[in-house]
C-alpha atoms as a PDB file:
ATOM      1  CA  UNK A   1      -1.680   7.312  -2.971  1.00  0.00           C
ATOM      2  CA  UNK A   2      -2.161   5.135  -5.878  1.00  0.00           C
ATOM      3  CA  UNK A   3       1.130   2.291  -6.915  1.00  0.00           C
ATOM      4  CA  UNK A   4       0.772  -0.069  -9.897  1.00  0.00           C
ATOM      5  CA  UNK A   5       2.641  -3.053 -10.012  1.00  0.00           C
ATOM      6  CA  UNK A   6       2.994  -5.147 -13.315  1.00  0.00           C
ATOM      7  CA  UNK A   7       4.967  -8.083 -12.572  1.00  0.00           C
ATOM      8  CA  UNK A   8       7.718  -6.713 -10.059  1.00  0.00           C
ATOM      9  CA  UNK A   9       7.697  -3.941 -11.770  1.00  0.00           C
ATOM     10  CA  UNK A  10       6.065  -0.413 -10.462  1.00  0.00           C
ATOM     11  CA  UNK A  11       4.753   1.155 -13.541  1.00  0.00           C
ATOM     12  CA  UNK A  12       3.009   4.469 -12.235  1.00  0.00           C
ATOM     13  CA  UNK A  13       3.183   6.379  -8.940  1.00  0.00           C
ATOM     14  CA  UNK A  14       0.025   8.717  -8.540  1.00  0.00           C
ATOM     15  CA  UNK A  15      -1.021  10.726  -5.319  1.00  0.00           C
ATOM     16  CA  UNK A  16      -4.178  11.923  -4.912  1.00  0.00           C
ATOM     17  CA  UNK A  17      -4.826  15.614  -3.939  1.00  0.00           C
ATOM     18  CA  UNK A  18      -5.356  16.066   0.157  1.00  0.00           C
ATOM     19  CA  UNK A  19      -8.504  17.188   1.540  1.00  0.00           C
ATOM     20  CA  UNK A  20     -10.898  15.340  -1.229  1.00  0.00           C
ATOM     21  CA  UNK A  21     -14.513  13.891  -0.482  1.00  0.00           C
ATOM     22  CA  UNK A  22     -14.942  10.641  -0.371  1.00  0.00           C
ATOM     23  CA  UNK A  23     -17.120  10.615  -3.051  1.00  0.00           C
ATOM     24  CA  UNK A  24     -14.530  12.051  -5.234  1.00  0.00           C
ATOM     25  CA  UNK A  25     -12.261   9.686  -4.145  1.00  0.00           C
ATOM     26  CA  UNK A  26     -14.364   7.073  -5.110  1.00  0.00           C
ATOM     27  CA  UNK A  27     -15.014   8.728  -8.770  1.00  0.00           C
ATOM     28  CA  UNK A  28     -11.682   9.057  -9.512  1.00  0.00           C
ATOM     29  CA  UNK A  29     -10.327   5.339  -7.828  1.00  0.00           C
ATOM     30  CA  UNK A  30     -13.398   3.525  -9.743  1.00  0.00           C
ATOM     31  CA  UNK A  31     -11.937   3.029 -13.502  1.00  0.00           C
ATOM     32  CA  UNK A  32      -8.510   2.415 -12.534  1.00  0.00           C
ATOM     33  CA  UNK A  33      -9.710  -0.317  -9.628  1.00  0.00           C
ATOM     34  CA  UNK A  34     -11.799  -1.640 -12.952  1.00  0.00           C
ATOM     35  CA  UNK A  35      -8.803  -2.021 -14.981  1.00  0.00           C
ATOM     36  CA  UNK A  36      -6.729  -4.028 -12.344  1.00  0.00           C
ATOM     37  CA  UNK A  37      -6.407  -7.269 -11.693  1.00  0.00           C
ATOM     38  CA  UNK A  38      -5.547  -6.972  -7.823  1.00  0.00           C
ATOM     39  CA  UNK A  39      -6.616  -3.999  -5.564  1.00  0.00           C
ATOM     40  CA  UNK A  40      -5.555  -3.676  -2.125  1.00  0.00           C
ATOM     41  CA  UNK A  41      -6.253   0.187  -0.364  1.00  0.00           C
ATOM     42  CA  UNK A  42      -5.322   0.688   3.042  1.00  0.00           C
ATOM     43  CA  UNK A  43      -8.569   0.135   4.832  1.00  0.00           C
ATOM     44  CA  UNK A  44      -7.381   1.766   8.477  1.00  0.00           C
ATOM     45  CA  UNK A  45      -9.111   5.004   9.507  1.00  0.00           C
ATOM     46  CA  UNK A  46     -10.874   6.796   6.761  1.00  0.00           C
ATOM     47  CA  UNK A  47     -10.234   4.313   4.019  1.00  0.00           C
ATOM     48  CA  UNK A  48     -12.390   2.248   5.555  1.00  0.00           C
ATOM     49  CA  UNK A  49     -15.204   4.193   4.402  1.00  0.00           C
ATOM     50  CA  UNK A  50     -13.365   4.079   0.930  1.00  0.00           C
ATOM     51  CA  UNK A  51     -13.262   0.490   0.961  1.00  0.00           C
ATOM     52  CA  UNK A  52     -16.524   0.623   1.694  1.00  0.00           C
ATOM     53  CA  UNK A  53     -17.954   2.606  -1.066  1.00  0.00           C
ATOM     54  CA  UNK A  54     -15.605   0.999  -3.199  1.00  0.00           C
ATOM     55  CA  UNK A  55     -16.663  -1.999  -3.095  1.00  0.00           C
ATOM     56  CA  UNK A  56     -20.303  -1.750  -4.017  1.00  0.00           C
ATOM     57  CA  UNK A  57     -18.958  -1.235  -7.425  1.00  0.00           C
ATOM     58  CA  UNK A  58     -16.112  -3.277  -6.882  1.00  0.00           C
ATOM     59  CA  UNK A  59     -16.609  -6.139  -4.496  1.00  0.00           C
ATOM     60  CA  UNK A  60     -13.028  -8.011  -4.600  1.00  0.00           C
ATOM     61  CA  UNK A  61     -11.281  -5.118  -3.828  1.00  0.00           C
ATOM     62  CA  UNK A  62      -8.768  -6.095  -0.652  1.00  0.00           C
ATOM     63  CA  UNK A  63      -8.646  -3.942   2.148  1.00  0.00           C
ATOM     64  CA  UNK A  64      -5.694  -3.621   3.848  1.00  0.00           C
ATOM     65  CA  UNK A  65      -5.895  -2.605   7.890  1.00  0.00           C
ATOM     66  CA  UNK A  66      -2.617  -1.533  10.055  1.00  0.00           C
ATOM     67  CA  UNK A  67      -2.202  -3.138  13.051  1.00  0.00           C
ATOM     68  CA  UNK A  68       0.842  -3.673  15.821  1.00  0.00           C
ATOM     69  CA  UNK A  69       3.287  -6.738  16.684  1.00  0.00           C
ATOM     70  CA  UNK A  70       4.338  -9.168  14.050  1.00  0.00           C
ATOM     71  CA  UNK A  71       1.430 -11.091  12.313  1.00  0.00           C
ATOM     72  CA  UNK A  72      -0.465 -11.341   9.416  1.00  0.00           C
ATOM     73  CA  UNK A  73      -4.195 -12.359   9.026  1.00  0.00           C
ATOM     74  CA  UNK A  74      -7.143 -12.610   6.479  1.00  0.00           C
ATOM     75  CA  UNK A  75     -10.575 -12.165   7.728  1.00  0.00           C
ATOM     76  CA  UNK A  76     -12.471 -11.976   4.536  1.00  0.00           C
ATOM     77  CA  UNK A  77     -11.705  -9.947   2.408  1.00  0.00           C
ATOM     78  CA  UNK A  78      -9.190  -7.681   5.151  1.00  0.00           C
ATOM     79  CA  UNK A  79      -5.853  -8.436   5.373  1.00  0.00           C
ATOM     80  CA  UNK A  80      -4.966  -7.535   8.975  1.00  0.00           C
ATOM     81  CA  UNK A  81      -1.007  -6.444   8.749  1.00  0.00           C
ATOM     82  CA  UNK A  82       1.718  -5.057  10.659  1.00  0.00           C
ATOM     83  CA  UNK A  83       3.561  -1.902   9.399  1.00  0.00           C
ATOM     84  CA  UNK A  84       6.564  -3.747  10.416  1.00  0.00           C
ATOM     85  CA  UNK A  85       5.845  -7.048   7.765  1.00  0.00           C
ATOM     86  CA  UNK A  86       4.969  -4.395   5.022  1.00  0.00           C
ATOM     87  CA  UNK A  87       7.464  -2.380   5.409  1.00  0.00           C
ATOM     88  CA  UNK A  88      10.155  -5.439   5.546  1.00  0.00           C
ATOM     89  CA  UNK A  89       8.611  -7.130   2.453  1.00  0.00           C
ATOM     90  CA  UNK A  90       8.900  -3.484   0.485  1.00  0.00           C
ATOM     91  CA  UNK A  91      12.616  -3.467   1.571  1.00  0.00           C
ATOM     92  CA  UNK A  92      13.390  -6.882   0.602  1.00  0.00           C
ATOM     93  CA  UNK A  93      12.277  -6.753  -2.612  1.00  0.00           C
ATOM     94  CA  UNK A  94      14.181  -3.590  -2.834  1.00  0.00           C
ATOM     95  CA  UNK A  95      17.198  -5.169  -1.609  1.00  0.00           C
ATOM     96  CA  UNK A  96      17.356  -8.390  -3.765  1.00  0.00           C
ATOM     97  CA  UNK A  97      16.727  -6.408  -6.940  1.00  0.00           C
ATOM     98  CA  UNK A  98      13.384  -7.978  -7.678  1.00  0.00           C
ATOM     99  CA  UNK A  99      12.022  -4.883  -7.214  1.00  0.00           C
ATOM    100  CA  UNK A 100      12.192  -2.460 -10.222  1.00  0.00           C
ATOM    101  CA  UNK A 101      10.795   1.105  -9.963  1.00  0.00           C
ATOM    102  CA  UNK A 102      10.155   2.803 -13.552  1.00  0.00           C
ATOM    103  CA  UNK A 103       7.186   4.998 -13.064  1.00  0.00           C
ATOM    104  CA  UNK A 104       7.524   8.177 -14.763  1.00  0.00           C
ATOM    105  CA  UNK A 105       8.146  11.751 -12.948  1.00  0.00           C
ATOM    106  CA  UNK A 106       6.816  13.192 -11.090  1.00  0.00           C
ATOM    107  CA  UNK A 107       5.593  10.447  -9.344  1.00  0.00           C
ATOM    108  CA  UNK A 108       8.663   8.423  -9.188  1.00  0.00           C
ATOM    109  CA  UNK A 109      10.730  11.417  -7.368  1.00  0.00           C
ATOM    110  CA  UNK A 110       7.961  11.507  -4.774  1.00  0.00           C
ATOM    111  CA  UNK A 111       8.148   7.281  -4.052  1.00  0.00           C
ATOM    112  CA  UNK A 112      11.944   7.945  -3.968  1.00  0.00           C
ATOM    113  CA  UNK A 113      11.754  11.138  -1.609  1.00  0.00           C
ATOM    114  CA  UNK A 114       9.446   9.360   0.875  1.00  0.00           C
ATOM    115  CA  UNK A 115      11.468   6.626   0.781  1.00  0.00           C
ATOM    116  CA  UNK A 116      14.433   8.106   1.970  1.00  0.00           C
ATOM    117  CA  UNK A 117      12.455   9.578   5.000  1.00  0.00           C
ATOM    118  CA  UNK A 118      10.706   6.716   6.090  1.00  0.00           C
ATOM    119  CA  UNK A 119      12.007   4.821   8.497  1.00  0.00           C
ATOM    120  CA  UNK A 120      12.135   2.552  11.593  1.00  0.00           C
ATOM    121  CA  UNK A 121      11.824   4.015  14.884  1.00  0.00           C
ATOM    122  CA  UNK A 122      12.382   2.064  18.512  1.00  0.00           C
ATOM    123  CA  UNK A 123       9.242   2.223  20.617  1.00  0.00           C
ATOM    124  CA  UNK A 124       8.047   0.689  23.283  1.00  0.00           C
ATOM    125  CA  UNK A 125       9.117  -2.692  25.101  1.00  0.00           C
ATOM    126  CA  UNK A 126      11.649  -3.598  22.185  1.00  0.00           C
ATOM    127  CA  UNK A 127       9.294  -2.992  19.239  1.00  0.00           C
ATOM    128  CA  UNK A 128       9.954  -1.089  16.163  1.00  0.00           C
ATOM    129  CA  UNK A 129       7.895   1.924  14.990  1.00  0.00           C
ATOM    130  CA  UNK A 130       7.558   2.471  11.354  1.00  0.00           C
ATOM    131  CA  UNK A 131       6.649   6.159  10.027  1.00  0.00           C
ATOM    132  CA  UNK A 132       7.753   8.919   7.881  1.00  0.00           C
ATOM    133  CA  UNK A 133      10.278  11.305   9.536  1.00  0.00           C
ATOM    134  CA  UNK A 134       8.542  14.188   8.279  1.00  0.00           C
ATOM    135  CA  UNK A 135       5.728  14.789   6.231  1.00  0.00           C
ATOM    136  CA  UNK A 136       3.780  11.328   4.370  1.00  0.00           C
ATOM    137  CA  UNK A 137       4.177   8.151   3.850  1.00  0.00           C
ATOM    138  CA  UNK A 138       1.087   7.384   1.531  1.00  0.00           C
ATOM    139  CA  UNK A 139       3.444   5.996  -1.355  1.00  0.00           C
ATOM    140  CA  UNK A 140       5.398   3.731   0.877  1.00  0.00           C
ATOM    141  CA  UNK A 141       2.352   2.620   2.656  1.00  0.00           C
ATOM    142  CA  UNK A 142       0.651   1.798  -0.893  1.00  0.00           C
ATOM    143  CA  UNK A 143       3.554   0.481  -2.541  1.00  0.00           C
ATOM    144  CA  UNK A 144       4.457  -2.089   0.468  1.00  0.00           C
ATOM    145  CA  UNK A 145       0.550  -3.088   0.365  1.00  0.00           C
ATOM    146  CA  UNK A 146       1.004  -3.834  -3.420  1.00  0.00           C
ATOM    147  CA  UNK A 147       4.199  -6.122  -2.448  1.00  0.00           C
ATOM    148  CA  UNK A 148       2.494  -7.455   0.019  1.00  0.00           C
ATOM    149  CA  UNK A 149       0.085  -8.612  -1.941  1.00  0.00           C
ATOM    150  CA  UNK A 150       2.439 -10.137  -4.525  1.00  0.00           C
ATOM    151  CA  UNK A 151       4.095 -12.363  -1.757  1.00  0.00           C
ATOM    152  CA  UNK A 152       0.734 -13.216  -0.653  1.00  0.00           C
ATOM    153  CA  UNK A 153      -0.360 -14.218  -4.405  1.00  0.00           C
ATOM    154  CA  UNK A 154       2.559 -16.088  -5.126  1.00  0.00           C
ATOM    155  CA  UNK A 155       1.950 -18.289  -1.582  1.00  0.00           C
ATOM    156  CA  UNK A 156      -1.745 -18.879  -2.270  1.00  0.00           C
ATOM    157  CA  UNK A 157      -1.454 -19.769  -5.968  1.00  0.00           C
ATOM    158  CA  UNK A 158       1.379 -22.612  -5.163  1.00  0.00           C
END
């Protein structure tokens, strides 16, 4: 799932077809990571191995890796991230209107439609779960990387 982000604004909303090789993956992500200025890919599981390739063409690519509880970390060039930090940076910006979403169809209806079935979930000792209901999240997981990265650009640049 591909989100660009100009300003606060997301421009275009792209999914990639299921079931593609890594190699194509890597054919297809390679001009677009070219043309941006910031790159962050979710880098847990497979995408590692995207990252990976990715980066021999295009070394300051960020990965981004899932983890639990509540904190953030860099290692490198990894951020190490919560779901639960994405997810409530994605909504804030949302909330306060800094967020603007003006991608074209058909991509925009699919951001919007995951949206609405994404959610929090309780799980275990008091913690909160974040997944899609049914179906994917791959937009909302890209598009709370790309604010993620935003906020983090903002704090490091001050």
């Amino acid at each position: 799932a591909l989100v660009w982000l100009n300003g606060w604004e997301v421009e275009r909303v792209d999914k990639l077809p299921l079931g593609l090789e890594y190699t194509d993956i890597v054919n297809t992500l390679s001009p677009l990571v070219a043309d941006a200025d910031v790159v962050g890919i979710d880098a847990t599981g497979v995408g590692d191995a995207v990252v990976s390739f990715l980066r021999e063409q295009h070394p300051d690519i960020i990965g981004i890796r899932f983890t639990g509880g509540m904190r953030a970390r860099r290692d490198g060039q990894d951020w190490y991230v919560s779901k639960s930090i994405l997810a409530n940076g994605m909504q804030q910006a949302l909330t306060r209107g800094v967020l603007k979403i003006t991608a074209p169809e058909p991509g925009k209806e699919q951001l919007r439609r995951e949206m609405l079935n994404f959610s929090q979930l309780a799980a275990k000792h008091g913690r909160s779960k974040y997944e899609a209901g049914q179906g994917h999240d791959d937009l909302v997981a890209a598009l709370s990387i790309a604010v993620f990265l935003k906020l983090t650009q903002q704090f490091e640049t001050v």
